[in-house]
N, C-alpha and C. Protein backbone atom coordinates (compact mmCIF):
# COMPACT_ATOMS: atom_id res chain seq x y z
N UNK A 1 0.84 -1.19 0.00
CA UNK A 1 0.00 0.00 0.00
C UNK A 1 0.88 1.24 0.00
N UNK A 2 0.09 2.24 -0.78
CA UNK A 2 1.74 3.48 -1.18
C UNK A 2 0.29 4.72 -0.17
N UNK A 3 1.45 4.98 0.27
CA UNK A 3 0.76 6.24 1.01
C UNK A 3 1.97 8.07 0.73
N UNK A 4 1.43 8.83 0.38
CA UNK A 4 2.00 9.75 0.43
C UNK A 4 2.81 10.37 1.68
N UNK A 5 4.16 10.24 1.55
CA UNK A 5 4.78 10.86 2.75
C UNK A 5 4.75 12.20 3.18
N UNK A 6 4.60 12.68 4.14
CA UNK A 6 4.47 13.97 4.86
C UNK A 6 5.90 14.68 4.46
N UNK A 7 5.45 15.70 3.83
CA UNK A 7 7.25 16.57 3.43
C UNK A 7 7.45 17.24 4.53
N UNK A 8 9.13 17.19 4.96
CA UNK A 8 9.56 17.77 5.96
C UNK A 8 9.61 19.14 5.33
N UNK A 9 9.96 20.07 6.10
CA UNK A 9 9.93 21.71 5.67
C UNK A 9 11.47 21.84 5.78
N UNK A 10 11.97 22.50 4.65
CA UNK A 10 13.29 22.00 4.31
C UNK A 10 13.83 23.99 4.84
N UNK A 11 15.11 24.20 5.73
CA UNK A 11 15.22 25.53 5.33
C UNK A 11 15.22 26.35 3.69
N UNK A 12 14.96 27.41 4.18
CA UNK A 12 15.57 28.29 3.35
C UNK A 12 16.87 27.96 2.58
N UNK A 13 17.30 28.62 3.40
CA UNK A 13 18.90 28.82 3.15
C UNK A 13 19.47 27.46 2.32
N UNK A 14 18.58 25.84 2.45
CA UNK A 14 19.30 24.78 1.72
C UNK A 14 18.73 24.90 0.29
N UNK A 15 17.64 25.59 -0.17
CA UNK A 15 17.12 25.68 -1.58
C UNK A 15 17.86 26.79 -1.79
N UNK A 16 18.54 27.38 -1.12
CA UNK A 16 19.33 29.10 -1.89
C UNK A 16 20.58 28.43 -2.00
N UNK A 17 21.07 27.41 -1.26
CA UNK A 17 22.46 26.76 -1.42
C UNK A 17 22.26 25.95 -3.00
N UNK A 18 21.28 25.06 -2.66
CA UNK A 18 21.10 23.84 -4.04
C UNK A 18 21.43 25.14 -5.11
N UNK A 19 20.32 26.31 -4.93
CA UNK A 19 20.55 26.61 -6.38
C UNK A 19 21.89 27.68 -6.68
N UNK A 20 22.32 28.02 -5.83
CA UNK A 20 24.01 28.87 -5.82
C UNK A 20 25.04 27.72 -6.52
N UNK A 21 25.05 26.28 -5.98
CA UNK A 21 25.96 25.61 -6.38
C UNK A 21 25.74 25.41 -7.54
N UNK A 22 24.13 24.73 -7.68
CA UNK A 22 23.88 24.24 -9.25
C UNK A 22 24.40 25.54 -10.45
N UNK A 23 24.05 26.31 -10.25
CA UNK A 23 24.48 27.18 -10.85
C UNK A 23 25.83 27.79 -11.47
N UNK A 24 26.21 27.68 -10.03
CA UNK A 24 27.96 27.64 -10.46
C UNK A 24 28.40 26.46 -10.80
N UNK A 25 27.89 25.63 -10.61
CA UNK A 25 28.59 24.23 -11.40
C UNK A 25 28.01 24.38 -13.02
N UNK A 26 27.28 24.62 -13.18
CA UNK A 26 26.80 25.11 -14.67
C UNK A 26 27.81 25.52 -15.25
N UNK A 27 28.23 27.04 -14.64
CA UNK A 27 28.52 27.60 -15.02
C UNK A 27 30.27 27.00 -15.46
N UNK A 28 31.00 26.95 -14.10
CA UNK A 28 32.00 26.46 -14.21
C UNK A 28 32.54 25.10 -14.54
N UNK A 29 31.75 24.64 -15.27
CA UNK A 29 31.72 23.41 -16.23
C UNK A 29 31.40 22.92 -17.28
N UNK A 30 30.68 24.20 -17.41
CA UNK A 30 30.35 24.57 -19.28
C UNK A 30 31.32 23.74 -19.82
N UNK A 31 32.76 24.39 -20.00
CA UNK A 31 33.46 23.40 -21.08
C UNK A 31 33.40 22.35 -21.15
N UNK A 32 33.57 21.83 -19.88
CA UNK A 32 33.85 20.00 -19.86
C UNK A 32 31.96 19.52 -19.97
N UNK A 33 31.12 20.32 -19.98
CA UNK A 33 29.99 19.51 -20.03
C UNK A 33 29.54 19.92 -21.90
N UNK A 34 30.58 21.03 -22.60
CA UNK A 34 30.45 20.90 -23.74
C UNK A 34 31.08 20.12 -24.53
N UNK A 35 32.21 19.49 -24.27
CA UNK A 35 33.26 18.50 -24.91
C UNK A 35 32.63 17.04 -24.54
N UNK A 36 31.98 17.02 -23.51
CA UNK A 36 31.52 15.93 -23.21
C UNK A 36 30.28 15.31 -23.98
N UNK A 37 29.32 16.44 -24.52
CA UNK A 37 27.95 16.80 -25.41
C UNK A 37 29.05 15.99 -26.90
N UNK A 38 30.01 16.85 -27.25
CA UNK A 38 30.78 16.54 -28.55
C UNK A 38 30.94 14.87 -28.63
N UNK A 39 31.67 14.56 -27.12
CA UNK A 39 32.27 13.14 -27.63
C UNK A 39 31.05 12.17 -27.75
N UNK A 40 30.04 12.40 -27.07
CA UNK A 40 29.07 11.50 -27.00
C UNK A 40 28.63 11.74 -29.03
N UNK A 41 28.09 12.58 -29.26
CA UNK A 41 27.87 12.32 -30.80
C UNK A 41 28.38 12.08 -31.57
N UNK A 42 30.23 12.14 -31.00
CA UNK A 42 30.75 11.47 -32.26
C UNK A 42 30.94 9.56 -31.72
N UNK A 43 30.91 9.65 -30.88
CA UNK A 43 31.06 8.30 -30.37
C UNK A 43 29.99 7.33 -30.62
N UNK A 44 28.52 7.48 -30.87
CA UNK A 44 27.48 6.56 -30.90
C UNK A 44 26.64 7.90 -31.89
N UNK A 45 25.78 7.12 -32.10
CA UNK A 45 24.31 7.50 -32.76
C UNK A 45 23.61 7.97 -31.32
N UNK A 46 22.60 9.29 -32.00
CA UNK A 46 21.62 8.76 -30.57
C UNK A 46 21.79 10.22 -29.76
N UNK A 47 20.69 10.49 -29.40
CA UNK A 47 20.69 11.89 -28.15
C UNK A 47 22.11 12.11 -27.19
N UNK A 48 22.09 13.20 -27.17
CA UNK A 48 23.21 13.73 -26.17
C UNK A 48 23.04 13.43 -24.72
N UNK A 49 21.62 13.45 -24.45
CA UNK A 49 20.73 13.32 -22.88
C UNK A 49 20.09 12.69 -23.09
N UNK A 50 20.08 11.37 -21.95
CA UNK A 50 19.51 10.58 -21.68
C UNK A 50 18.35 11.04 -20.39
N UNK A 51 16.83 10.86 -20.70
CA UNK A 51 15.99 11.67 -19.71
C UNK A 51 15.18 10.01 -19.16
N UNK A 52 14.69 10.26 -18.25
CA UNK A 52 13.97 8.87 -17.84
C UNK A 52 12.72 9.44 -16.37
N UNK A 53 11.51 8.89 -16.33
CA UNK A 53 11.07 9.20 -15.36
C UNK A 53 11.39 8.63 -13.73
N UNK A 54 11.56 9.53 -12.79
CA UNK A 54 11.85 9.05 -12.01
C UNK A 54 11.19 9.82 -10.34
N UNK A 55 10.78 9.05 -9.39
CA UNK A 55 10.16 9.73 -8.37
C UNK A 55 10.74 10.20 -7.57
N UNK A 56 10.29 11.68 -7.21
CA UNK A 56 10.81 12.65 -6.37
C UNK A 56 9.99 12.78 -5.31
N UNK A 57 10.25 14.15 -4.70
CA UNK A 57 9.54 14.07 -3.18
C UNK A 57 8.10 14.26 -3.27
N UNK A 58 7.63 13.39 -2.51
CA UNK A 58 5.87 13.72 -2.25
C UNK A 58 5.80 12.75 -3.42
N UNK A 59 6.78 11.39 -3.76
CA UNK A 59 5.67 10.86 -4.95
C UNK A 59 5.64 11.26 -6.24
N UNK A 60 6.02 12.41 -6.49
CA UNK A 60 5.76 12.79 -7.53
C UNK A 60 7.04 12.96 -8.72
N UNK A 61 6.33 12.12 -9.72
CA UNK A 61 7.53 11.97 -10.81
C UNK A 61 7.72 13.01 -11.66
N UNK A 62 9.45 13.18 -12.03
CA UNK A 62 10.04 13.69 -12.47
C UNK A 62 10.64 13.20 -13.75
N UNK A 63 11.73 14.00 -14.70
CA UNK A 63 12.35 13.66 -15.40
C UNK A 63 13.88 13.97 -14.97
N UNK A 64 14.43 12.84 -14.92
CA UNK A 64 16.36 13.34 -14.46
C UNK A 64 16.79 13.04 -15.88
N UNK A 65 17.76 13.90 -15.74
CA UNK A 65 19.02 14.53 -16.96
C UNK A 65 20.13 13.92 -16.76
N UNK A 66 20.55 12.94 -17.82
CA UNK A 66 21.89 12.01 -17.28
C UNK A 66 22.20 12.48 -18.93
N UNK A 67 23.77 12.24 -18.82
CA UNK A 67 24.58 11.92 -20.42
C UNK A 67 24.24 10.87 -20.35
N UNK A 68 23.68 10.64 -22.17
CA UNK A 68 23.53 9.05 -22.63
C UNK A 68 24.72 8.39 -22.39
N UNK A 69 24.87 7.08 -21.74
CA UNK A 69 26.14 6.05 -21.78
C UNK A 69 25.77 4.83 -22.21
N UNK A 70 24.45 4.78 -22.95
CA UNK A 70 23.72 3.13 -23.85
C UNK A 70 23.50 3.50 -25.22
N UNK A 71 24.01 2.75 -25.45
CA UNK A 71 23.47 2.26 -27.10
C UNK A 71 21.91 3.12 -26.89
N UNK A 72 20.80 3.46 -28.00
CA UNK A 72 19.71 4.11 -28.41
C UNK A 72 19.09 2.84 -28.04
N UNK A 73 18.08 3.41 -27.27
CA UNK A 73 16.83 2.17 -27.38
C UNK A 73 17.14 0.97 -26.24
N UNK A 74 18.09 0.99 -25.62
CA UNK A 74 19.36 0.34 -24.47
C UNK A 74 17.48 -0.58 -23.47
N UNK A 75 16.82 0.48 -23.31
CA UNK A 75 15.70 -0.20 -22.55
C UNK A 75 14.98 -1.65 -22.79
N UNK A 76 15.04 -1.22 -24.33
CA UNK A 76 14.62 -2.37 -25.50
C UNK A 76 15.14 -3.81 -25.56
N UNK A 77 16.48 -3.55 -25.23
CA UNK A 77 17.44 -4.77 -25.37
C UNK A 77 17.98 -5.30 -24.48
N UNK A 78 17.08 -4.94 -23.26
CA UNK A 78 17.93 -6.01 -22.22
C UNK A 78 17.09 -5.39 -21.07
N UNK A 79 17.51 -5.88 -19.52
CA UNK A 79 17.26 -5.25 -18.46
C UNK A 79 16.81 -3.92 -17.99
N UNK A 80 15.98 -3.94 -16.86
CA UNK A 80 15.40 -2.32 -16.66
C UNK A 80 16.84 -1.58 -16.22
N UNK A 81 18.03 -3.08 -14.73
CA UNK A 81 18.76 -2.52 -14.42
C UNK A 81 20.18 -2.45 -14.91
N UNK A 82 21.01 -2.00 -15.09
CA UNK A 82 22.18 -2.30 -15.81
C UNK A 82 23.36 -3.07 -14.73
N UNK A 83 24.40 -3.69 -15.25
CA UNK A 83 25.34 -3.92 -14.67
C UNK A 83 26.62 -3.74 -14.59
N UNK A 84 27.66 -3.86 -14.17
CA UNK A 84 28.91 -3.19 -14.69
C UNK A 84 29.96 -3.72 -16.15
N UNK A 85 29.18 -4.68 -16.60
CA UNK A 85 29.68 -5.27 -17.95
C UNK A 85 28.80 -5.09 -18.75
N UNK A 86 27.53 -4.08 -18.58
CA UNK A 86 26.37 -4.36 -19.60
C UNK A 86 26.57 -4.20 -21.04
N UNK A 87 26.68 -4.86 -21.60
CA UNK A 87 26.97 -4.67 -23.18
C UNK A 87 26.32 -3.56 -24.12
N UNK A 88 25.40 -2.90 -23.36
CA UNK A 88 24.52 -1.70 -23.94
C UNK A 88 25.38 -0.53 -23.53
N UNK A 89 26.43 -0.97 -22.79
CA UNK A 89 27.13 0.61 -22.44
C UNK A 89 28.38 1.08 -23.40
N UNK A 90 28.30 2.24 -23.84
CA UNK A 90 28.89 2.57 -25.14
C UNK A 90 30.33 2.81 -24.49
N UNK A 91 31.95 2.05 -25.28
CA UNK A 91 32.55 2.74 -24.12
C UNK A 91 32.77 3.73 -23.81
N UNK A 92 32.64 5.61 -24.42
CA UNK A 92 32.80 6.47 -23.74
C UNK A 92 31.39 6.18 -22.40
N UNK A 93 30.75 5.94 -22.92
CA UNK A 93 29.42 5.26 -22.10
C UNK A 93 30.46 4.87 -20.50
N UNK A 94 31.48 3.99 -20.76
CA UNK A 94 31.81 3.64 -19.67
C UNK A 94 32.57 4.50 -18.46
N UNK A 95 33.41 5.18 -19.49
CA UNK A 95 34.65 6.43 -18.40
C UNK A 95 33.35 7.31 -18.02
N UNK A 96 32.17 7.56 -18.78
CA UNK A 96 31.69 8.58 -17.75
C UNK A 96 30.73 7.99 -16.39
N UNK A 97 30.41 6.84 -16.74
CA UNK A 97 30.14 6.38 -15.61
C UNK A 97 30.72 6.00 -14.22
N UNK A 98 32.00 5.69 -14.86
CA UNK A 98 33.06 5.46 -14.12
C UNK A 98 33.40 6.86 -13.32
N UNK A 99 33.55 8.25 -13.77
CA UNK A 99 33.92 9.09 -13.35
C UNK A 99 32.74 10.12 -12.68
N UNK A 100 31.57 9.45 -12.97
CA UNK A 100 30.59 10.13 -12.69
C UNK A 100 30.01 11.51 -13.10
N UNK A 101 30.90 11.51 -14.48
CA UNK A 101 30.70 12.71 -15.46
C UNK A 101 29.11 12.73 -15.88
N UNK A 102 28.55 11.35 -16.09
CA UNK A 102 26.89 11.26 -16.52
C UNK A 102 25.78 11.80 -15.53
N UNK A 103 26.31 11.79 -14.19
CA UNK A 103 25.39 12.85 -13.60
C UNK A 103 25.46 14.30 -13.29
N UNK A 104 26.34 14.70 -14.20
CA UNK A 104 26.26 16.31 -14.23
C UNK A 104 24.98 17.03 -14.50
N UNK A 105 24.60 16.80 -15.88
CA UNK A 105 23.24 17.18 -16.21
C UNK A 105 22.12 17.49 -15.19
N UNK A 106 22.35 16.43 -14.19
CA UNK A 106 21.61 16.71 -12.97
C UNK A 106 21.13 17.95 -12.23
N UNK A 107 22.36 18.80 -11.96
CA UNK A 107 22.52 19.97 -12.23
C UNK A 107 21.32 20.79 -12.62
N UNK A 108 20.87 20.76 -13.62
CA UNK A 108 19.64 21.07 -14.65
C UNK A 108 18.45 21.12 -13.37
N UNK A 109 18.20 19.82 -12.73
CA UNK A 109 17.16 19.23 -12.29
C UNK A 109 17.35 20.00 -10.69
N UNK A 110 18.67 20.04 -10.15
CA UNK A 110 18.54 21.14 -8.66
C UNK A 110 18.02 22.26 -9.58
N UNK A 111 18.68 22.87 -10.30
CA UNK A 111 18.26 24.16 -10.60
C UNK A 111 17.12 24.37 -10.60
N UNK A 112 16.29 23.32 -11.51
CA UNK A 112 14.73 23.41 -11.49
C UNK A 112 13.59 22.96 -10.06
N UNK A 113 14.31 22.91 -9.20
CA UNK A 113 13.67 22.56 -7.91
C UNK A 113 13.34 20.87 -7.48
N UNK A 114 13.87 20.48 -8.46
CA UNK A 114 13.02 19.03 -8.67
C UNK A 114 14.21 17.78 -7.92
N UNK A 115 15.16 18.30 -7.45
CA UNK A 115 16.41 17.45 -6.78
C UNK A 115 17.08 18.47 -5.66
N UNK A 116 18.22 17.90 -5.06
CA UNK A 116 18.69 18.80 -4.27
C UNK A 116 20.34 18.30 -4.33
N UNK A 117 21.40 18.83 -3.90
CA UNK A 117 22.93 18.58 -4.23
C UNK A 117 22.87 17.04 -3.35
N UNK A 118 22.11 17.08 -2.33
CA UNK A 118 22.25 15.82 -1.18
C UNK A 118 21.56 15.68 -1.10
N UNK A 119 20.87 14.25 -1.19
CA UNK A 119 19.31 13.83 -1.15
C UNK A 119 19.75 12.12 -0.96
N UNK A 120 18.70 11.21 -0.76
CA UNK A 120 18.42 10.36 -1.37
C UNK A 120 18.63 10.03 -3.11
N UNK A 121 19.32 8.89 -3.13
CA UNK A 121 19.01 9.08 -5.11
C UNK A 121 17.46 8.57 -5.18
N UNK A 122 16.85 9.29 -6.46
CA UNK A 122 15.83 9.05 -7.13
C UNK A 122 16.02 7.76 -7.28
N UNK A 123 14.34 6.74 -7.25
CA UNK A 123 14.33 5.84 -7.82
C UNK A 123 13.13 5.64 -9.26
N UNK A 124 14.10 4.56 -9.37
CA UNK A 124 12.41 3.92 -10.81
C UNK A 124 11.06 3.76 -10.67
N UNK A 125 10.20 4.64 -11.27
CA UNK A 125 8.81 4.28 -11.18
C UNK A 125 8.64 2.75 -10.56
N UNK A 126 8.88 1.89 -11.17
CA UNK A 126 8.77 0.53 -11.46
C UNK A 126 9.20 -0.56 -10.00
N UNK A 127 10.61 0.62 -9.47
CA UNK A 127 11.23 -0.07 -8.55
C UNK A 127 9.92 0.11 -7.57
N UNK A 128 9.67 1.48 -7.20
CA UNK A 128 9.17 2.06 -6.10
C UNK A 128 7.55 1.73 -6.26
N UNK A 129 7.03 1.18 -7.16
CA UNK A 129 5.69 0.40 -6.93
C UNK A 129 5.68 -1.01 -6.12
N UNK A 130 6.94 -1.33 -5.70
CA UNK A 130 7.27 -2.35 -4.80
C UNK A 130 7.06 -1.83 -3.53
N UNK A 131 7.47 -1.02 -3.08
CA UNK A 131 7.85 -0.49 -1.56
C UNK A 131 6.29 -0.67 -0.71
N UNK A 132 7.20 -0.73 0.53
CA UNK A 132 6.28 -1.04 1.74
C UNK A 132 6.15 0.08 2.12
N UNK A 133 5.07 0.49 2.98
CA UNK A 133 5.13 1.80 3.33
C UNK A 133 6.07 2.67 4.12
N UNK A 134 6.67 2.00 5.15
CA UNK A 134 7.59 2.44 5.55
C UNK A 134 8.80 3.40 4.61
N UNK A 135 9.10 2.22 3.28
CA UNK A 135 10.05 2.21 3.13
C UNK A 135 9.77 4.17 1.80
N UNK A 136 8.74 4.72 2.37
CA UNK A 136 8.45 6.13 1.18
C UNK A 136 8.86 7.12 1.56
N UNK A 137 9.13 6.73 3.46
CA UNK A 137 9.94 8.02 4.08
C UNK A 137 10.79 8.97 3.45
N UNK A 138 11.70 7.71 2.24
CA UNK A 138 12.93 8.24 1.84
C UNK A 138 12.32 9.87 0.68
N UNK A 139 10.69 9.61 0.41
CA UNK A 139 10.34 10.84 -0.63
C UNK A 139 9.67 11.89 0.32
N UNK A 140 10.02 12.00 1.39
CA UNK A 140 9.54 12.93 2.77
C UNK A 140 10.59 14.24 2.26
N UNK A 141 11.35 14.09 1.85
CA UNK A 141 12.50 15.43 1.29
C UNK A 141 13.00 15.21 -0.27
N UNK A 142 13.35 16.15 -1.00
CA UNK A 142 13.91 16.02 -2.43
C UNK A 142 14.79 15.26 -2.40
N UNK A 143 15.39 14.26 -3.89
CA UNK A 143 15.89 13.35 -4.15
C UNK A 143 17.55 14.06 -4.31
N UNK A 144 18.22 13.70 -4.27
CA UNK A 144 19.60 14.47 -4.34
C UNK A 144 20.81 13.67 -5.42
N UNK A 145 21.57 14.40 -6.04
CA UNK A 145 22.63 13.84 -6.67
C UNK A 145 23.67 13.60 -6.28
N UNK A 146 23.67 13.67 -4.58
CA UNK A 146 25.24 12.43 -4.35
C UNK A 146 24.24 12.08 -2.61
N UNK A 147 24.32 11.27 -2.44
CA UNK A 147 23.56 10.93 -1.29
C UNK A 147 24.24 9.76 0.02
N UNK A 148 23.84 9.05 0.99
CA UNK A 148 24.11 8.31 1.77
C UNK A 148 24.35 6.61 1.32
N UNK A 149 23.54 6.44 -0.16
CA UNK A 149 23.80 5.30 -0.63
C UNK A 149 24.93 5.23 -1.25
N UNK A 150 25.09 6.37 -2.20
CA UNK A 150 26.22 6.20 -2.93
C UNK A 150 27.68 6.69 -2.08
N UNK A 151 27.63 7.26 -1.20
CA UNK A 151 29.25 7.27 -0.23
C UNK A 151 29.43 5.89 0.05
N UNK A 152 27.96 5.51 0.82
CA UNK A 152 28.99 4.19 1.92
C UNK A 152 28.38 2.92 1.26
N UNK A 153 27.58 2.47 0.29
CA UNK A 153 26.59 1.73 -0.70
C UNK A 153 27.65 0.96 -1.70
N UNK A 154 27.34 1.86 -2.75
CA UNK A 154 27.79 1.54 -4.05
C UNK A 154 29.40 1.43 -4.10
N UNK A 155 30.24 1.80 -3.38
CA UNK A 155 31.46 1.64 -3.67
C UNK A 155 31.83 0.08 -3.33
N UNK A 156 31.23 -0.47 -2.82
CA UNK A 156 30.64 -2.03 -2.25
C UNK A 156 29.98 -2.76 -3.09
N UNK A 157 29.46 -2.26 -3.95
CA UNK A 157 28.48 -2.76 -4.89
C UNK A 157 27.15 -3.05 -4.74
N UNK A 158 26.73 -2.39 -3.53
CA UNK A 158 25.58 -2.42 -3.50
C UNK A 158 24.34 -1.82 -3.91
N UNK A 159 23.41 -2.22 -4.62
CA UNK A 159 22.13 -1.72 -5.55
C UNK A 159 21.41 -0.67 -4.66
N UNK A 160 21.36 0.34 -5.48
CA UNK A 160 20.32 1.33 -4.75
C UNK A 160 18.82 0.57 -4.25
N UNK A 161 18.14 -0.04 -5.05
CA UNK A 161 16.81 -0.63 -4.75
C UNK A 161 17.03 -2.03 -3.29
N UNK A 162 18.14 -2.17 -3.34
CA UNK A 162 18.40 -3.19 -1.98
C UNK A 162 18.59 -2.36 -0.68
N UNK A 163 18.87 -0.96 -1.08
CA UNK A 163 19.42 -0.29 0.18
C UNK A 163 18.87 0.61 0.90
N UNK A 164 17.46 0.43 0.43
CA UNK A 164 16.60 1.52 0.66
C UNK A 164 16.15 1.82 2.41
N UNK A 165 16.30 0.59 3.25
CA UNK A 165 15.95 0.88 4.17
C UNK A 165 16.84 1.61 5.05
N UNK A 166 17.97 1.86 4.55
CA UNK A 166 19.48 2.34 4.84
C UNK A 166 18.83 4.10 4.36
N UNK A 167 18.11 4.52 3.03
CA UNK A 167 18.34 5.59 3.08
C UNK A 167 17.03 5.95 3.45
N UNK A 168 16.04 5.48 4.10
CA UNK A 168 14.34 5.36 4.72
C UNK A 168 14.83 5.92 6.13
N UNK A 169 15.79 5.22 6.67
CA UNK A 169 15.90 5.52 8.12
C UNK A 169 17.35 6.50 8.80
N UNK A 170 17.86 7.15 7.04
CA UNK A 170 19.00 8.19 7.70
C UNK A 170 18.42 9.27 6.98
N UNK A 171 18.22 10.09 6.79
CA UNK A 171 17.67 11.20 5.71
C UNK A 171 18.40 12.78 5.80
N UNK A 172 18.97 12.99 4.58
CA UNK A 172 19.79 13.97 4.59
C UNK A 172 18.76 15.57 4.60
N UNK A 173 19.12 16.57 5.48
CA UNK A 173 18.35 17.82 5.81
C UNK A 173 19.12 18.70 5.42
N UNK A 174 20.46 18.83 5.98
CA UNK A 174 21.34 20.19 6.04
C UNK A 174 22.47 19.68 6.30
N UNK A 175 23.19 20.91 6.26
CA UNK A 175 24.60 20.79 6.39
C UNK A 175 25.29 22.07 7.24
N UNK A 176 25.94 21.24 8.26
CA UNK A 176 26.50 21.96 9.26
C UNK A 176 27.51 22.40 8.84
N UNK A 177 28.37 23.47 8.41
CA UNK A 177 29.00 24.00 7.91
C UNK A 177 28.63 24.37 6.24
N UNK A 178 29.75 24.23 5.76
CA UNK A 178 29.85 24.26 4.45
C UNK A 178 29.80 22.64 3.82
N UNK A 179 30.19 21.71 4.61
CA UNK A 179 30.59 20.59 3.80
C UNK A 179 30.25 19.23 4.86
N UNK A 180 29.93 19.78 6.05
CA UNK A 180 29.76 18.54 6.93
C UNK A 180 28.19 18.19 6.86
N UNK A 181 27.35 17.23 6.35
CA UNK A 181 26.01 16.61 6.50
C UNK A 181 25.77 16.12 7.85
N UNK A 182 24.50 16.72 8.37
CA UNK A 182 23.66 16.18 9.22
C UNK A 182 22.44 14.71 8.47
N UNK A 183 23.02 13.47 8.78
CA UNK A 183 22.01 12.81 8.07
C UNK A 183 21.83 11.34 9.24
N UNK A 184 21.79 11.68 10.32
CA UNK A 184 21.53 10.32 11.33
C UNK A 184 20.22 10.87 11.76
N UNK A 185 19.13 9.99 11.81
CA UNK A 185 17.95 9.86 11.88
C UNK A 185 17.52 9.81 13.25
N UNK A 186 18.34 8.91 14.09
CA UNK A 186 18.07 8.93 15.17
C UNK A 186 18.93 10.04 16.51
N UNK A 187 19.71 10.64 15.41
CA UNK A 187 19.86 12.02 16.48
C UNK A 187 18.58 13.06 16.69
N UNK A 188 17.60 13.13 16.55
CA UNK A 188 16.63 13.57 16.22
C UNK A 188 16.41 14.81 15.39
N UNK A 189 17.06 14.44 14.21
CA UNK A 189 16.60 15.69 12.97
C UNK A 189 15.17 16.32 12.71
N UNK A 190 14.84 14.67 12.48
CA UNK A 190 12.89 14.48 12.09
C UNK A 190 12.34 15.01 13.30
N UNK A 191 12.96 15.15 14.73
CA UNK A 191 11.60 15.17 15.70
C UNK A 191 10.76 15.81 15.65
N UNK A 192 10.86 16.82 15.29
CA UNK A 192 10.07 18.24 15.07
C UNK A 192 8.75 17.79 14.58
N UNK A 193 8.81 17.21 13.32
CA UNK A 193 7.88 16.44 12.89
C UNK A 193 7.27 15.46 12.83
N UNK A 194 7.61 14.83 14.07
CA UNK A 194 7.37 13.38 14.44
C UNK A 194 7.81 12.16 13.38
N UNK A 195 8.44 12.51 12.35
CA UNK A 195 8.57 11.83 11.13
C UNK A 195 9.34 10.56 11.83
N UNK A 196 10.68 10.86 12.73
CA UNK A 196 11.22 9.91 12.98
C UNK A 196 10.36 8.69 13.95
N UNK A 197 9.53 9.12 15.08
CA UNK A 197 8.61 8.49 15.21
C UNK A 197 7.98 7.13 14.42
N UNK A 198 7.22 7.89 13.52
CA UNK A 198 6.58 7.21 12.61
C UNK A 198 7.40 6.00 11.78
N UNK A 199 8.60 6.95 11.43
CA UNK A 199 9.82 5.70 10.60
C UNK A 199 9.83 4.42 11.69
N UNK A 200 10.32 4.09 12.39
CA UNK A 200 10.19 3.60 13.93
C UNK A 200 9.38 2.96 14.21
N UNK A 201 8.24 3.18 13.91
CA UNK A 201 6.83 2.38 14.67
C UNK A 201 6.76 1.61 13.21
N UNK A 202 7.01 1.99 11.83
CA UNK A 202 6.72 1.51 10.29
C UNK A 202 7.56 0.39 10.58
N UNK A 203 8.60 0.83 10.92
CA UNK A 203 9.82 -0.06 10.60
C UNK A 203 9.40 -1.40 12.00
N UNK A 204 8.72 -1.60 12.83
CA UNK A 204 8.26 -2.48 13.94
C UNK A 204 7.50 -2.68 13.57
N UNK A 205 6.92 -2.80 12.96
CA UNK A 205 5.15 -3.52 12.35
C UNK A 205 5.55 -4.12 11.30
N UNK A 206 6.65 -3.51 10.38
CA UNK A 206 6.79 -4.38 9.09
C UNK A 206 7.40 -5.37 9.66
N UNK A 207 8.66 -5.28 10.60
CA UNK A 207 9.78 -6.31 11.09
C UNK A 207 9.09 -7.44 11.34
N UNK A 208 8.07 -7.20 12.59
CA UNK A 208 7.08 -7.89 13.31
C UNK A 208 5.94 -8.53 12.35
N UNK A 209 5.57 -8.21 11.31
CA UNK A 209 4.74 -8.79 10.27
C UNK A 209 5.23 -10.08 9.50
């Protein structure tokens, strides 16, 4: 059963940050995000940007902005999820994945309100028609382009859609300084809103079920 999560009230000051950085990363990456536009068309057939729907906060789907790194049509010919040998990946396809050059574009998507620099990553329509209720907490705040899965997750190899209860029950808000994240759940970030509560009692009823 999918229930709409209660959005936390995010400061100010972190939507004036998302969009200061996005911005200057725009800006100050123009070149390398224009040479990067170049190699992809001469390297494969096929769009420069790869767009896909994907759910953001409150549920509600979005479109994220990645550089194409598949063959055209990549959905068509194989798996929803990819793997690290997938044969649909073009090899410039591969160094930018590798370097994480394909989520620049992202960028695009803080700017437009629809992500945040630190979030949760977005997931797949498809994935997230699975989820238990508990597990929607994680769309209680905007989806972000470097998050808690991918620091301590993926360098492990672990799948975003396996790790969800990892980013359900830490949830990134702010940042204490310039660069240090507040994202432990049970220091009481959420209390304010009883959110953590609720995570808590979700997470004991499902266990217990």
């Amino acid at each position: 059963e999918c229930h709409t999560p209660a959005m936390l009230q995010i400061p100010l000051w972190k939507r004036s940050l998302d969009v200061a950085v996005s911005l200057t990363g725009l800006l100050v990456l123009s070149p390398l995000l224009a040479v990067t536009a170049l190699l992809i068309k001469l390297d494969s057939r096929g769009p420069v940007f790869f767009r896909q729907e994907r759910i953001g906060a409150g549920l509600k789907p979005f479109s994220i902005f990645k550089f194409r790194t598949m063959v055209v049509d990549a959905q068509l010919k194989g798996a929803l999820l990819t793997a690290g040998h997938d044969p649909r990946i073009t090899p410039l396809g591969r160094i930018l994945r590798n370097t994480k050059i394909d989520e620049l574009p992202q960028l695009l998507n803080v700017l437009r309100g629809e992500m945040s620099i630190v979030g949760p990553r977005p997931e797949l329509i498809e994935i997230v028609g699975n989820y238990r209720g508990w597990q929607h907490g994680r769309h209680a705040v905007k989806p972000g382009i470097t998050g808690l899965w991918q620091v301590t997750e993926r360098p492990n190899g672990g799948l975003m859609h396996e790790c969800v209860e990892l980013e359900a029950r830490r949830c990134v808000l702010g940042v204490e300084g310039p660069l240090r994240l507040r994202v432990e759940l049970p220091q009481g970030c959420l209390a304010g809103d009883g959110v953590a509560d609720r995570f808590a009692a979700g997470l004991s009823l499902e266990r217990s079920g």
